[in-house]
PDB file of N, CA and C in Angstrom:
ATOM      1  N   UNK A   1     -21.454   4.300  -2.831  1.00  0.00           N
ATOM      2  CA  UNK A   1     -20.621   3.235  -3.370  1.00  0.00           C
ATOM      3  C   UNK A   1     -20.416   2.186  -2.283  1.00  0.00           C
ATOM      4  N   UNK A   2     -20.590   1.199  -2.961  1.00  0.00           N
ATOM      5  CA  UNK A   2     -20.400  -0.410  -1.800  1.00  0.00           C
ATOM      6  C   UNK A   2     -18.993  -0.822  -2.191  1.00  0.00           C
ATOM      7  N   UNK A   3     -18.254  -1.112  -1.042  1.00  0.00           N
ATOM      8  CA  UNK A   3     -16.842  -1.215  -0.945  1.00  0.00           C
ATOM      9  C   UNK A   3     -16.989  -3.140  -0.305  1.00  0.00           C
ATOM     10  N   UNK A   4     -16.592  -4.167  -1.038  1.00  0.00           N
ATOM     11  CA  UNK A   4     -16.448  -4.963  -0.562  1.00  0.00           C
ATOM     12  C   UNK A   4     -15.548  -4.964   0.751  1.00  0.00           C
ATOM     13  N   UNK A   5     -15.582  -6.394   1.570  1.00  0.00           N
ATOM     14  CA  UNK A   5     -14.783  -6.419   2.889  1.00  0.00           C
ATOM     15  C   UNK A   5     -13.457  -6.735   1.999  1.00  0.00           C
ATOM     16  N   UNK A   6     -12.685  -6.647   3.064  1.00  0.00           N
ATOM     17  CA  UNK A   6     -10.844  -7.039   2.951  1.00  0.00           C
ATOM     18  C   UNK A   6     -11.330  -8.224   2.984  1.00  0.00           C
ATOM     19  N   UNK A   7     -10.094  -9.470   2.449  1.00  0.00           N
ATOM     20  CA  UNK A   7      -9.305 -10.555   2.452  1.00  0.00           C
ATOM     21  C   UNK A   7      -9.190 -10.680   3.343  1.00  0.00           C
ATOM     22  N   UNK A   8      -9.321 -11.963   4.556  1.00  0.00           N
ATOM     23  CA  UNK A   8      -8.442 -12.113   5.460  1.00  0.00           C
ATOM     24  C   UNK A   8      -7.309 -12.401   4.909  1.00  0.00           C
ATOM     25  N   UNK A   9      -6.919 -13.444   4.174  1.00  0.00           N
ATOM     26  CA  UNK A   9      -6.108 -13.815   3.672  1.00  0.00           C
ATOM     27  C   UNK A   9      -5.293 -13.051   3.150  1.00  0.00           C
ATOM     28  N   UNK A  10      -5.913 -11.757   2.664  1.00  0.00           N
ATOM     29  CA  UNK A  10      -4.541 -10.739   1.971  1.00  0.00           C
ATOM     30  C   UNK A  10      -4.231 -10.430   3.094  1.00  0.00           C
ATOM     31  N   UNK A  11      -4.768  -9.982   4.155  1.00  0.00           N
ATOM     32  CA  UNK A  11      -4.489  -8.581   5.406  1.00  0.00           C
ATOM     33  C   UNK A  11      -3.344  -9.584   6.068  1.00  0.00           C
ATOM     34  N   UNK A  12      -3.521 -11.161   6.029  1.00  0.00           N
ATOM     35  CA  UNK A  12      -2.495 -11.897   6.783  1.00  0.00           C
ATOM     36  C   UNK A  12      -1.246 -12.005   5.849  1.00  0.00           C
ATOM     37  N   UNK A  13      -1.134 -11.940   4.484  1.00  0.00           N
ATOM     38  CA  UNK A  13      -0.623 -11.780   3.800  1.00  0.00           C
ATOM     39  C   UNK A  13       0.678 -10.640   4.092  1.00  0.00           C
ATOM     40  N   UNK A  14      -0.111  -9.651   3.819  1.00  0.00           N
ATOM     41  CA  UNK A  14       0.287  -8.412   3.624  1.00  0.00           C
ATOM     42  C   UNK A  14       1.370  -7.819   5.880  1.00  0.00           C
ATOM     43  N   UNK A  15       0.456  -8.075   6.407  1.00  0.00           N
ATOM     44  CA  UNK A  15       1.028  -8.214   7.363  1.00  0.00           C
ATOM     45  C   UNK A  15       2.393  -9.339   7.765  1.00  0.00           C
ATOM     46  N   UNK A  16       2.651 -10.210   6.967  1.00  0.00           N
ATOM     47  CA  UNK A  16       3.494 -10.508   7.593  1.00  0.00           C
ATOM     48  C   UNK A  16       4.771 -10.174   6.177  1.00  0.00           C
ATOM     49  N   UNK A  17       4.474  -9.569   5.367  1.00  0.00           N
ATOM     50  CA  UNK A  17       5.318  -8.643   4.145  1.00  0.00           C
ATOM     51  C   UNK A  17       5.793  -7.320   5.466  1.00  0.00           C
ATOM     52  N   UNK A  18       4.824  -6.642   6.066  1.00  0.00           N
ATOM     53  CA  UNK A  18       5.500  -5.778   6.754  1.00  0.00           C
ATOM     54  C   UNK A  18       6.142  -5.791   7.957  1.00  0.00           C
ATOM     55  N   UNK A  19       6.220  -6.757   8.273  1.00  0.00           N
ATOM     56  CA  UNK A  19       6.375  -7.291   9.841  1.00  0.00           C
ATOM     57  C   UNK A  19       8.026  -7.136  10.021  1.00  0.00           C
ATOM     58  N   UNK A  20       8.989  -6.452   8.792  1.00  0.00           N
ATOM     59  CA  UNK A  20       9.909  -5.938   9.556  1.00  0.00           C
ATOM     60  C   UNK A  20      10.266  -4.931   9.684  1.00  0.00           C
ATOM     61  N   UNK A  21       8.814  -3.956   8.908  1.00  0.00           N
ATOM     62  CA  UNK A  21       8.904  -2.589   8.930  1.00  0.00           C
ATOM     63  C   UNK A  21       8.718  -1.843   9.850  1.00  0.00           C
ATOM     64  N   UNK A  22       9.308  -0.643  10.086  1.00  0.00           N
ATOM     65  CA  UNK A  22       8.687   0.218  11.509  1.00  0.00           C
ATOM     66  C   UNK A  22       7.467   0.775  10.938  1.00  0.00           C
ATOM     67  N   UNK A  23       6.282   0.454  11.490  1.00  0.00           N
ATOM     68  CA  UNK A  23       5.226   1.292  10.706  1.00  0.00           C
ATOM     69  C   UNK A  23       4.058   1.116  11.766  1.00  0.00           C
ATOM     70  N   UNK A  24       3.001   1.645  11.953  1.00  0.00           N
ATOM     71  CA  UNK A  24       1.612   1.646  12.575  1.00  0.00           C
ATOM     72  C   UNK A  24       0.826   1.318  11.512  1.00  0.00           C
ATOM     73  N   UNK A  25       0.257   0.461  12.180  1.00  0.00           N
ATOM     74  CA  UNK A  25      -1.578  -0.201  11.506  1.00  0.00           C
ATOM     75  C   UNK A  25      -2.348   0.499  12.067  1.00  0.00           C
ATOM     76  N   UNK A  26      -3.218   1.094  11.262  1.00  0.00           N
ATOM     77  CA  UNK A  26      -4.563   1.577  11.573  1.00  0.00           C
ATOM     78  C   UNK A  26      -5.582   1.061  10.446  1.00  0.00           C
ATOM     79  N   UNK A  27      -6.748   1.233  10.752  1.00  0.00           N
ATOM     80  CA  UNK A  27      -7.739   0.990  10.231  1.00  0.00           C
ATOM     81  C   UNK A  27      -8.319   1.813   9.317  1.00  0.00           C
ATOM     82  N   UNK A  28      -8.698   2.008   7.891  1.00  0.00           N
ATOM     83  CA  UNK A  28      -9.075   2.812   7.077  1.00  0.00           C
ATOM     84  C   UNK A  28     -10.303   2.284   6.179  1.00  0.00           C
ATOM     85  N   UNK A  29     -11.497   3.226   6.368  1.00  0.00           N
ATOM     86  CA  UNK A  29     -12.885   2.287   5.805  1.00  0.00           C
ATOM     87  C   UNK A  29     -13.083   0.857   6.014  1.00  0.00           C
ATOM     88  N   UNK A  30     -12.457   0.377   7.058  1.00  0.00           N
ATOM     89  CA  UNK A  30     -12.539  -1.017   7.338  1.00  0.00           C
ATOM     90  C   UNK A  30     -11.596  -1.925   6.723  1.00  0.00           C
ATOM     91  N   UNK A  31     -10.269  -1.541   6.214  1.00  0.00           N
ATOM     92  CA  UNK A  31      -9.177  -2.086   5.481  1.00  0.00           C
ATOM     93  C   UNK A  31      -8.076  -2.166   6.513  1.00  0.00           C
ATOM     94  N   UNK A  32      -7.379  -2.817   6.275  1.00  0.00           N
ATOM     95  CA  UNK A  32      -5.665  -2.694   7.308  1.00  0.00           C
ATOM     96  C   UNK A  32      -5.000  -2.062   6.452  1.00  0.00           C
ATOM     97  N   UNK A  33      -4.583  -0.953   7.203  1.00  0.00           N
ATOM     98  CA  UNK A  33      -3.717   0.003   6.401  1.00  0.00           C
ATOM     99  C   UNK A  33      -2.540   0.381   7.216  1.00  0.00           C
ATOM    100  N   UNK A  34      -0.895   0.325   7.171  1.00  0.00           N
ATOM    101  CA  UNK A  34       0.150   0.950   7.076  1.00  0.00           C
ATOM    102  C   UNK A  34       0.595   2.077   7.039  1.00  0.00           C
ATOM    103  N   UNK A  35       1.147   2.532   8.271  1.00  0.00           N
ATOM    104  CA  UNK A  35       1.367   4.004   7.992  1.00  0.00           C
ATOM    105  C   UNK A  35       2.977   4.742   8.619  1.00  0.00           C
ATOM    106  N   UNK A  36       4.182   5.424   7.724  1.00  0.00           N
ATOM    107  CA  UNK A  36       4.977   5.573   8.614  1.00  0.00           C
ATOM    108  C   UNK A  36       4.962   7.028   8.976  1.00  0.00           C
ATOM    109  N   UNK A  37       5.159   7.566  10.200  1.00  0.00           N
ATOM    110  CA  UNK A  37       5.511   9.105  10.179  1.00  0.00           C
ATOM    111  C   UNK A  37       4.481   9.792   9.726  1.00  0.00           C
ATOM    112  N   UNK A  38       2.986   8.971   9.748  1.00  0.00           N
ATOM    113  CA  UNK A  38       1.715   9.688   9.610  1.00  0.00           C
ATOM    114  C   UNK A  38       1.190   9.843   8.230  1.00  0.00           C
ATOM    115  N   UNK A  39       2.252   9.037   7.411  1.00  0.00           N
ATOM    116  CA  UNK A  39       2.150   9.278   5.814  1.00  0.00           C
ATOM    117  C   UNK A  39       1.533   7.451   5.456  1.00  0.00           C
ATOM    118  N   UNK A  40       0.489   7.370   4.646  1.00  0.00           N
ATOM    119  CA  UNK A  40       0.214   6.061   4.488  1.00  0.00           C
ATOM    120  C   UNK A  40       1.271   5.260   3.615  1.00  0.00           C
ATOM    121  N   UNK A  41       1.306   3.950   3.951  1.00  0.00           N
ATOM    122  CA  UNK A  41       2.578   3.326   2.862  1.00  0.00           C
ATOM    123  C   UNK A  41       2.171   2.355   2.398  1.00  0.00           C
ATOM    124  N   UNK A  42       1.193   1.263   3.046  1.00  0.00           N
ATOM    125  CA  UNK A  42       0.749   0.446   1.933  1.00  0.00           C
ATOM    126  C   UNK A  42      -0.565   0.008   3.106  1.00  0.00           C
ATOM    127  N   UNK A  43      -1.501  -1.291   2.184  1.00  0.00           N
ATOM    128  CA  UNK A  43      -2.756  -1.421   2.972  1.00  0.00           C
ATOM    129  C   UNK A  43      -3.198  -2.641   2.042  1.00  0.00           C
ATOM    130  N   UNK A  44      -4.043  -3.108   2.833  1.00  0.00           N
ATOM    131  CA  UNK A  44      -5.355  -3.788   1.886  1.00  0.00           C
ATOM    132  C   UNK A  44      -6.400  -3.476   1.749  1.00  0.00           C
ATOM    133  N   UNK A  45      -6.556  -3.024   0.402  1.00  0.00           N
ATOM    134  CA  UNK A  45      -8.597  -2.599  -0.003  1.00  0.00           C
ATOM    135  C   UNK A  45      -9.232  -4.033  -0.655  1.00  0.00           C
ATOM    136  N   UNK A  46     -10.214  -4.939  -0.270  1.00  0.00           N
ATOM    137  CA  UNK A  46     -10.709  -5.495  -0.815  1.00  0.00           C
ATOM    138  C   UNK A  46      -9.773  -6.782  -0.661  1.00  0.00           C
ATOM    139  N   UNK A  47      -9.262  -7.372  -2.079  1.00  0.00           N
ATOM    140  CA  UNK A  47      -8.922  -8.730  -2.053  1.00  0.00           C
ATOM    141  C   UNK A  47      -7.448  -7.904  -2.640  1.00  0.00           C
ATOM    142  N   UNK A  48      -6.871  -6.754  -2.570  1.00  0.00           N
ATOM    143  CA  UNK A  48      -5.711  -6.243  -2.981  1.00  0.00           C
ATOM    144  C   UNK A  48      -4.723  -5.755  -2.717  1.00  0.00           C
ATOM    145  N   UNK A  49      -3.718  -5.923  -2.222  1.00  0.00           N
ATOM    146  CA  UNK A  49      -2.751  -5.226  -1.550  1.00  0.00           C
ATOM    147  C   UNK A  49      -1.804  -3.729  -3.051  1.00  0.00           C
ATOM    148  N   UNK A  50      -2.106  -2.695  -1.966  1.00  0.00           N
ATOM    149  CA  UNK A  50      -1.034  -2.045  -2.383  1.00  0.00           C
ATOM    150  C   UNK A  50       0.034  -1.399  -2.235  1.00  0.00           C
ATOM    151  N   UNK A  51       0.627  -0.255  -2.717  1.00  0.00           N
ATOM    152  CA  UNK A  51       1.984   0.404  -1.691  1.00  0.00           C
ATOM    153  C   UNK A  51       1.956   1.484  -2.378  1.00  0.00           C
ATOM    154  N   UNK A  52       2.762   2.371  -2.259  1.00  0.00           N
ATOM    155  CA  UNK A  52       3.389   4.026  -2.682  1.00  0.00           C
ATOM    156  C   UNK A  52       4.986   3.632  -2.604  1.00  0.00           C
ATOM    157  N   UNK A  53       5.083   4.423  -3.808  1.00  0.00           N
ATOM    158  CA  UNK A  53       6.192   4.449  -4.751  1.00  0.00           C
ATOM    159  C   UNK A  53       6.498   5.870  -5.215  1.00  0.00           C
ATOM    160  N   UNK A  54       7.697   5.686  -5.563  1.00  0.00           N
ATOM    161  CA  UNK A  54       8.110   7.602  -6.154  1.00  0.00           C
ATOM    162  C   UNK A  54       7.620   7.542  -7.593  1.00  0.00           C
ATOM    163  N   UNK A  55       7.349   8.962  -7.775  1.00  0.00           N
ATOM    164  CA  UNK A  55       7.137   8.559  -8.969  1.00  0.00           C
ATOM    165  C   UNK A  55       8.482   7.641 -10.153  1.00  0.00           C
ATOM    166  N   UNK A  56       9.339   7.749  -9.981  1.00  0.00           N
ATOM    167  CA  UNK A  56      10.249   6.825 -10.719  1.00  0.00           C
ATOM    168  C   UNK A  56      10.192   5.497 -10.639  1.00  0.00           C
ATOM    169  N   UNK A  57      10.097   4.594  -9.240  1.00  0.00           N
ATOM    170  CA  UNK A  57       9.286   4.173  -9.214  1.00  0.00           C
ATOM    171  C   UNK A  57       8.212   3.302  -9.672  1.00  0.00           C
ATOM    172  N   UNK A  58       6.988   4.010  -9.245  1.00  0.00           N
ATOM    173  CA  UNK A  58       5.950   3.090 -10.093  1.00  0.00           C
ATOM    174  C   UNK A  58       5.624   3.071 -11.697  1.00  0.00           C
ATOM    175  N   UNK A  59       6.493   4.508 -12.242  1.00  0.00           N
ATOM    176  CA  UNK A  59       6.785   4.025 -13.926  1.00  0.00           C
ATOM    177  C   UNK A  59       7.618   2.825 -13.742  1.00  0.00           C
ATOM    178  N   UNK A  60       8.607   2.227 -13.258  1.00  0.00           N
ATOM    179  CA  UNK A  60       8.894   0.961 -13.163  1.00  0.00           C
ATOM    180  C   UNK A  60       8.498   0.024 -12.890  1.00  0.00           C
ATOM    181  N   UNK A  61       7.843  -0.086 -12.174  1.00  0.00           N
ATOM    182  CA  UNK A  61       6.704  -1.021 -11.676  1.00  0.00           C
ATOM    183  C   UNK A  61       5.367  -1.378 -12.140  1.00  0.00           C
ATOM    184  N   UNK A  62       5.180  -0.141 -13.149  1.00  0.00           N
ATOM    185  CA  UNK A  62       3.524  -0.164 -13.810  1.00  0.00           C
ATOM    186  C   UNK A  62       4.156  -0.974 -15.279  1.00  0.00           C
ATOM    187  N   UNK A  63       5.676  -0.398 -15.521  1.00  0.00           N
ATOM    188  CA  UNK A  63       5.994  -1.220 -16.481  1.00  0.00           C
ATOM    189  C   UNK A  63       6.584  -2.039 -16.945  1.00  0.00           C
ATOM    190  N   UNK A  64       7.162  -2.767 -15.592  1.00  0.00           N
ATOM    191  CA  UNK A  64       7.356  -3.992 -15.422  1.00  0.00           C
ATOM    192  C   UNK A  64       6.242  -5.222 -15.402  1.00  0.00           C
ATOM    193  N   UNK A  65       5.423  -5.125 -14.745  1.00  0.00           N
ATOM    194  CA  UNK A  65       4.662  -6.309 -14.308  1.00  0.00           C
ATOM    195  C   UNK A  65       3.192  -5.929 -14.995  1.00  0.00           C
ATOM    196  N   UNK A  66       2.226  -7.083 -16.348  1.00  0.00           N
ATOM    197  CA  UNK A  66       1.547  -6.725 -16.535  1.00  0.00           C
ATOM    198  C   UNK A  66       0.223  -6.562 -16.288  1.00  0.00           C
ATOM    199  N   UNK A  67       0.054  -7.130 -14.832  1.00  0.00           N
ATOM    200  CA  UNK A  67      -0.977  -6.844 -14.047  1.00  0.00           C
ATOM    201  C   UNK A  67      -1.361  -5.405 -13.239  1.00  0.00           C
ATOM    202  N   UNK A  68       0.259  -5.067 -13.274  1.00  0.00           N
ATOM    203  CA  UNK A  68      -0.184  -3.970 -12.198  1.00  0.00           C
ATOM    204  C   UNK A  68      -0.566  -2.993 -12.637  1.00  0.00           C
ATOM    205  N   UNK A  69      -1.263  -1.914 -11.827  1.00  0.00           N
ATOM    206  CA  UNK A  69      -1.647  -0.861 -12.072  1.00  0.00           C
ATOM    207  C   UNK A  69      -2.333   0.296 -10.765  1.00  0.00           C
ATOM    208  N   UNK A  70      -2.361   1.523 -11.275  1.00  0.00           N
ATOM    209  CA  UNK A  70      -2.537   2.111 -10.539  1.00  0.00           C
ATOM    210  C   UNK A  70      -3.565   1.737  -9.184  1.00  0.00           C
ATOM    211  N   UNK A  71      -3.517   2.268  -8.354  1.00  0.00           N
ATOM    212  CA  UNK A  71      -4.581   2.200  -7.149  1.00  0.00           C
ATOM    213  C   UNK A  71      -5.658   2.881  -7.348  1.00  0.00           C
ATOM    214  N   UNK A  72      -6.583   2.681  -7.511  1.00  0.00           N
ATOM    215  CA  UNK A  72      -7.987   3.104  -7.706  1.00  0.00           C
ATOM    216  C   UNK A  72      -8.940   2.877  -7.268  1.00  0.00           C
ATOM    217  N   UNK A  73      -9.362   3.261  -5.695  1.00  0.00           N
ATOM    218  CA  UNK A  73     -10.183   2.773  -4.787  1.00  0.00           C
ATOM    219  C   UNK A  73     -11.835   3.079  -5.502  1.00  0.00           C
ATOM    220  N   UNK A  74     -11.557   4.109  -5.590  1.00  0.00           N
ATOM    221  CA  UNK A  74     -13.277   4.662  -6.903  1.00  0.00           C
ATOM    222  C   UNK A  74     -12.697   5.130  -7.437  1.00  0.00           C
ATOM    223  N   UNK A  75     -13.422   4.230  -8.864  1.00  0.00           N
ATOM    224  CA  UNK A  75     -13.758   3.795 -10.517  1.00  0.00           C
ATOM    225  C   UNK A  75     -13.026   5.726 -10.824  1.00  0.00           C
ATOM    226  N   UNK A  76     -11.992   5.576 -12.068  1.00  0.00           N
ATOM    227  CA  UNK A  76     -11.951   7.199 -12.076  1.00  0.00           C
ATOM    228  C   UNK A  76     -10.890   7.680 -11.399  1.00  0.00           C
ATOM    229  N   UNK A  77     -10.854   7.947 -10.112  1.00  0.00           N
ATOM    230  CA  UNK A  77     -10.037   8.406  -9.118  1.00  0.00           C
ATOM    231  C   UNK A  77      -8.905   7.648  -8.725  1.00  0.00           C
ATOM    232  N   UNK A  78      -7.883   7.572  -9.317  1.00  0.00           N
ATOM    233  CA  UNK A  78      -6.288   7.194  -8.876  1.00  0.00           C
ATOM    234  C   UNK A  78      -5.645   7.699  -7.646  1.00  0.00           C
ATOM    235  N   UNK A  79      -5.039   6.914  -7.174  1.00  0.00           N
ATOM    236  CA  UNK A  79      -4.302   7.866  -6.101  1.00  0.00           C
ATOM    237  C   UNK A  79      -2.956   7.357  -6.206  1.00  0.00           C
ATOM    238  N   UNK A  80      -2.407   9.236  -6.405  1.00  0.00           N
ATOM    239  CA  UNK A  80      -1.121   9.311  -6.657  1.00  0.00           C
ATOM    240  C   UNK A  80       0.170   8.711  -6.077  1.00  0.00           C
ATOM    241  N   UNK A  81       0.773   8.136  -6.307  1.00  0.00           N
ATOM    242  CA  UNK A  81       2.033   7.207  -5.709  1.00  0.00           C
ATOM    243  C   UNK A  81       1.592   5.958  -5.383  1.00  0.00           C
ATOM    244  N   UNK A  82       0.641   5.687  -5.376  1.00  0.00           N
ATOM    245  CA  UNK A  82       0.107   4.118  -5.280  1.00  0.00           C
ATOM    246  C   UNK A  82      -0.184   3.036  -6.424  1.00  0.00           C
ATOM    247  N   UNK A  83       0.165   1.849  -6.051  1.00  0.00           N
ATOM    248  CA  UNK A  83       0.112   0.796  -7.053  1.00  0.00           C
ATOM    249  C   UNK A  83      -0.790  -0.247  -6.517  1.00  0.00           C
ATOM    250  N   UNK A  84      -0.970  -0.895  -6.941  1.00  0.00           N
ATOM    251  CA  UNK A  84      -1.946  -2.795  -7.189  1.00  0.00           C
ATOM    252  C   UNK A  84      -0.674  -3.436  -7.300  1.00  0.00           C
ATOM    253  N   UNK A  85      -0.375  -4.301  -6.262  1.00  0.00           N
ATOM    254  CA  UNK A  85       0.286  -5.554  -6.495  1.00  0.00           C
ATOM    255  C   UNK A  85      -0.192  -6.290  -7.086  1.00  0.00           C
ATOM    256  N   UNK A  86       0.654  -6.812  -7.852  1.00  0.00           N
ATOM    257  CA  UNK A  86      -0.174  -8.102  -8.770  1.00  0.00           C
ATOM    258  C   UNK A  86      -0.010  -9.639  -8.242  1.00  0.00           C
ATOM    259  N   UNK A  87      -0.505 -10.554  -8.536  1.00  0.00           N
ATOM    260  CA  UNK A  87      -0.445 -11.398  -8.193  1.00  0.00           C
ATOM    261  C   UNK A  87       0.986 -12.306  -8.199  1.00  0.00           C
ATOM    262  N   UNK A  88       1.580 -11.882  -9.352  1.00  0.00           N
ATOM    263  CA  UNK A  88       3.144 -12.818  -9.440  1.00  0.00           C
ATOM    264  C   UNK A  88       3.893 -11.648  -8.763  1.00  0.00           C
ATOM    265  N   UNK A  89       4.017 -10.886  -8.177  1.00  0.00           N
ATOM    266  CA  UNK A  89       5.090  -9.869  -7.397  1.00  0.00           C
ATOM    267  C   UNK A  89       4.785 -10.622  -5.824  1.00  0.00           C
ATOM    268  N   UNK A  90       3.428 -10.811  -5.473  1.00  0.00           N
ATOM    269  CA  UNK A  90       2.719 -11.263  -3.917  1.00  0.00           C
ATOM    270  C   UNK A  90       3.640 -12.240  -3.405  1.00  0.00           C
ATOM    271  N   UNK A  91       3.393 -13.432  -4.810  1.00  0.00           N
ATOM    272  CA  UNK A  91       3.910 -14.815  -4.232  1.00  0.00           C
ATOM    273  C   UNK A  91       5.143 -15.164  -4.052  1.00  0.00           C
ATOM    274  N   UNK A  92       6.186 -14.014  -5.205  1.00  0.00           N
ATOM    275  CA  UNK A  92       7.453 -14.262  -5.210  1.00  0.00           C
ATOM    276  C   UNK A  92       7.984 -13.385  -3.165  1.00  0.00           C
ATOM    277  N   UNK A  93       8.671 -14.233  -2.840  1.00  0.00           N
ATOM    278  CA  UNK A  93       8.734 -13.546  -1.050  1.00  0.00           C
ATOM    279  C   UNK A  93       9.941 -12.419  -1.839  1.00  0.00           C
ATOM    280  N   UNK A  94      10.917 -12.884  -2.473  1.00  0.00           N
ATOM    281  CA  UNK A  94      12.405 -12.001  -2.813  1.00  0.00           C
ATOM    282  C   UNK A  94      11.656 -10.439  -3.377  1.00  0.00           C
ATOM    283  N   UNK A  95      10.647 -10.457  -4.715  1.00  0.00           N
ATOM    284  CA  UNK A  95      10.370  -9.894  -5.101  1.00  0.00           C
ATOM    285  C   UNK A  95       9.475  -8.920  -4.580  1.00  0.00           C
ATOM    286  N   UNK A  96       8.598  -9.708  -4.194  1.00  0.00           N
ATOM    287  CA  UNK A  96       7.174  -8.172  -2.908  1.00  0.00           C
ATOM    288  C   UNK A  96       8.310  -7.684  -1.524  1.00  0.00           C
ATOM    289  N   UNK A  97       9.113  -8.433  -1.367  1.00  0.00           N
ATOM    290  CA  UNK A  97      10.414  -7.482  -0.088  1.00  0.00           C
ATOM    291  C   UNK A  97      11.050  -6.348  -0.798  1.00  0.00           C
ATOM    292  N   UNK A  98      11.461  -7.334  -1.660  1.00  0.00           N
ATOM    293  CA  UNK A  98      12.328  -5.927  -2.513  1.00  0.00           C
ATOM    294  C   UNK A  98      11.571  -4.382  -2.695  1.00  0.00           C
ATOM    295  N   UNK A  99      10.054  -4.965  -3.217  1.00  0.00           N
ATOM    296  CA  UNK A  99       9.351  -3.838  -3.595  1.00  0.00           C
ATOM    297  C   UNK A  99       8.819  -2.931  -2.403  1.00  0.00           C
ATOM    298  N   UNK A 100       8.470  -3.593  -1.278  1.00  0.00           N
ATOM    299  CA  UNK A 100       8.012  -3.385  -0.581  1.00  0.00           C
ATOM    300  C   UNK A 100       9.567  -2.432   0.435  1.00  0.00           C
ATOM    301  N   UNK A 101      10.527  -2.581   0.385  1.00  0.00           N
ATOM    302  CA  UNK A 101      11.946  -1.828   0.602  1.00  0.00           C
ATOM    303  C   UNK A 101      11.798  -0.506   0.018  1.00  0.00           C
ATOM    304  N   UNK A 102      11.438  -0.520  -1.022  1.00  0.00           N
ATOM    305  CA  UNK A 102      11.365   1.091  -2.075  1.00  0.00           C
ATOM    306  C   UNK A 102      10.011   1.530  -1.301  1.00  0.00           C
ATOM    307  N   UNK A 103       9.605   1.166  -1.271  1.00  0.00           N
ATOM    308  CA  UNK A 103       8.084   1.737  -0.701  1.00  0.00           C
ATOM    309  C   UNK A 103       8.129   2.246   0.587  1.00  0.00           C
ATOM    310  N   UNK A 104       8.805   1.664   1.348  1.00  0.00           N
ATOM    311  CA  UNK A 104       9.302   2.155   3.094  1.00  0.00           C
ATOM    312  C   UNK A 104       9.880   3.404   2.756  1.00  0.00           C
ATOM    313  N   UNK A 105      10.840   3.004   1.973  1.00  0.00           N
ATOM    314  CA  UNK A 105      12.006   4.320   2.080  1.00  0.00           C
ATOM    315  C   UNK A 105      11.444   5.467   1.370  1.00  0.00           C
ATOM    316  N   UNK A 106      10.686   5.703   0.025  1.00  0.00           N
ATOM    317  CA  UNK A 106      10.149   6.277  -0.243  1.00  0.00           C
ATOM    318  C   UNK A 106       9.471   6.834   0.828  1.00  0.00           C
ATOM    319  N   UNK A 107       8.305   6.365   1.080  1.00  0.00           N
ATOM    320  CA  UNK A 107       7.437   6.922   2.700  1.00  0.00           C
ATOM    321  C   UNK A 107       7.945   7.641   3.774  1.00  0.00           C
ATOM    322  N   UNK A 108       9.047   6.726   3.930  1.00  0.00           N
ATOM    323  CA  UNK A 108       9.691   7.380   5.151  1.00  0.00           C
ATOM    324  C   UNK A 108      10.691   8.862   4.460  1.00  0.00           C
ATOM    325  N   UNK A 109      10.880   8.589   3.641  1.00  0.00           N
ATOM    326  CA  UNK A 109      11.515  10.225   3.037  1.00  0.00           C
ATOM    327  C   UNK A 109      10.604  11.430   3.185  1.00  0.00           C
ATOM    328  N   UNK A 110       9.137  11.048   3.219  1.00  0.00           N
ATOM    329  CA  UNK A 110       8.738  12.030   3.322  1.00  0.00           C
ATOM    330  C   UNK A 110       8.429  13.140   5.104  1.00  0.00           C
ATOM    331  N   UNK A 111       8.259  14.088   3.862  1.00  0.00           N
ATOM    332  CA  UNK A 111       7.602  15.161   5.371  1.00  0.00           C
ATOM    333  C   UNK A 111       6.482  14.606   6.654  1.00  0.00           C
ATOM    334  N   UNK A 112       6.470  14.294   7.955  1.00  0.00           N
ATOM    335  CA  UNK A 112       6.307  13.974   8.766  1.00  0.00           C
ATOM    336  C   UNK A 112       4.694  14.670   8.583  1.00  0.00           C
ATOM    337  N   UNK A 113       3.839  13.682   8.617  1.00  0.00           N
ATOM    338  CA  UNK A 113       2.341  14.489   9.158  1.00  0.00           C
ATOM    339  C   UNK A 113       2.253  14.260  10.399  1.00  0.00           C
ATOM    340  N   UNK A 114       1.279  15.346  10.859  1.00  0.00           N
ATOM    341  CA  UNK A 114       1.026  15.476  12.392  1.00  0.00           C
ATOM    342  C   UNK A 114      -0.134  14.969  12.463  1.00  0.00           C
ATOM    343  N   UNK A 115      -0.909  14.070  13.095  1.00  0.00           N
ATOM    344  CA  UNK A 115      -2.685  13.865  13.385  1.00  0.00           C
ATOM    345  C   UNK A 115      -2.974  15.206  13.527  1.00  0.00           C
ATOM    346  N   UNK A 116      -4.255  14.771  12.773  1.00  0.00           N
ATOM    347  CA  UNK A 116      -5.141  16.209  13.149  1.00  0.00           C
ATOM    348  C   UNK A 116      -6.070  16.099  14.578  1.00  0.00           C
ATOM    349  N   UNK A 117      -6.290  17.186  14.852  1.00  0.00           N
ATOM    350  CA  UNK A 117      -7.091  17.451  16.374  1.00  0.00           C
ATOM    351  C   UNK A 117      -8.458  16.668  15.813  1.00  0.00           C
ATOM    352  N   UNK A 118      -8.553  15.846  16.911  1.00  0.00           N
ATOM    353  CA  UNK A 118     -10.527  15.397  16.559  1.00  0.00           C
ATOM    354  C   UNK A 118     -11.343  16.368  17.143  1.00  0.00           C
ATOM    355  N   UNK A 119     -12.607  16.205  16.215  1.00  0.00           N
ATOM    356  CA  UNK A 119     -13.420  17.350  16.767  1.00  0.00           C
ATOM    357  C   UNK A 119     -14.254  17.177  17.753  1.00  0.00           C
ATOM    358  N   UNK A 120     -14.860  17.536  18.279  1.00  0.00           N
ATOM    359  CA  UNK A 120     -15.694  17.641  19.322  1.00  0.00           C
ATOM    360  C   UNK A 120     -16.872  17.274  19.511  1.00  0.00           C
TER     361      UNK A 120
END
């Protein structure tokens, strides 16, 4: 499967949405991706920004806004707690903070991952 490049434009986007979060950037398949406490929290794939949500949550969010929808990096395969920002949540600044607030705290609620050992 061919994975288009990121957006600059989203990744600058999206970076300065997190820029008052405590979180680490790392790099994932060549995307800017967000991460707190080792747990991923939001990123850009392609031309899309998304985030993780509880499940309560993104039933609110999938059914609020009618663009959005699940995260689905390959066709088929969803990944659980993640959403697609849509385009009118991006531009509004009040509205992608707000959302982007549930999404921290969510994340950060969770259980702490440890890196795994690299291999050899």
């Amino acid at each position: 499967m061919k994975w288009e490049k990121m957006s600059t434009g989203t990744a600058e986007r999206l970076a300065s949405i997190v820029q008052p979060f405590a979180c680490q950037k790392r790099p994932m398949f060549g995307h800017e991706v967000y991460w707190v406490n080792g747990n991923m929290f939001t990123g850009v794939f392609q031309d899309s920004i998304f985030f993780r949500l509880s499940p309560r949550d993104q039933a609110d969010f999938l059914g609020k806004y009618k663009d959005a929808k699940p995260f689905e990096p390959m066709a088929g395969r969803p990944m659980k707690d993640y959403v697609v920002v849509p385009e009118p949540v991006l531009v509004d600044n009040g509205l992608v903070n707000a959302w982007m607030e549930r999404s921290y705290a969510f994340t950060k609620s969770l259980p702490e991952k440890k890196a795994k050992a690299k291999k050899k």
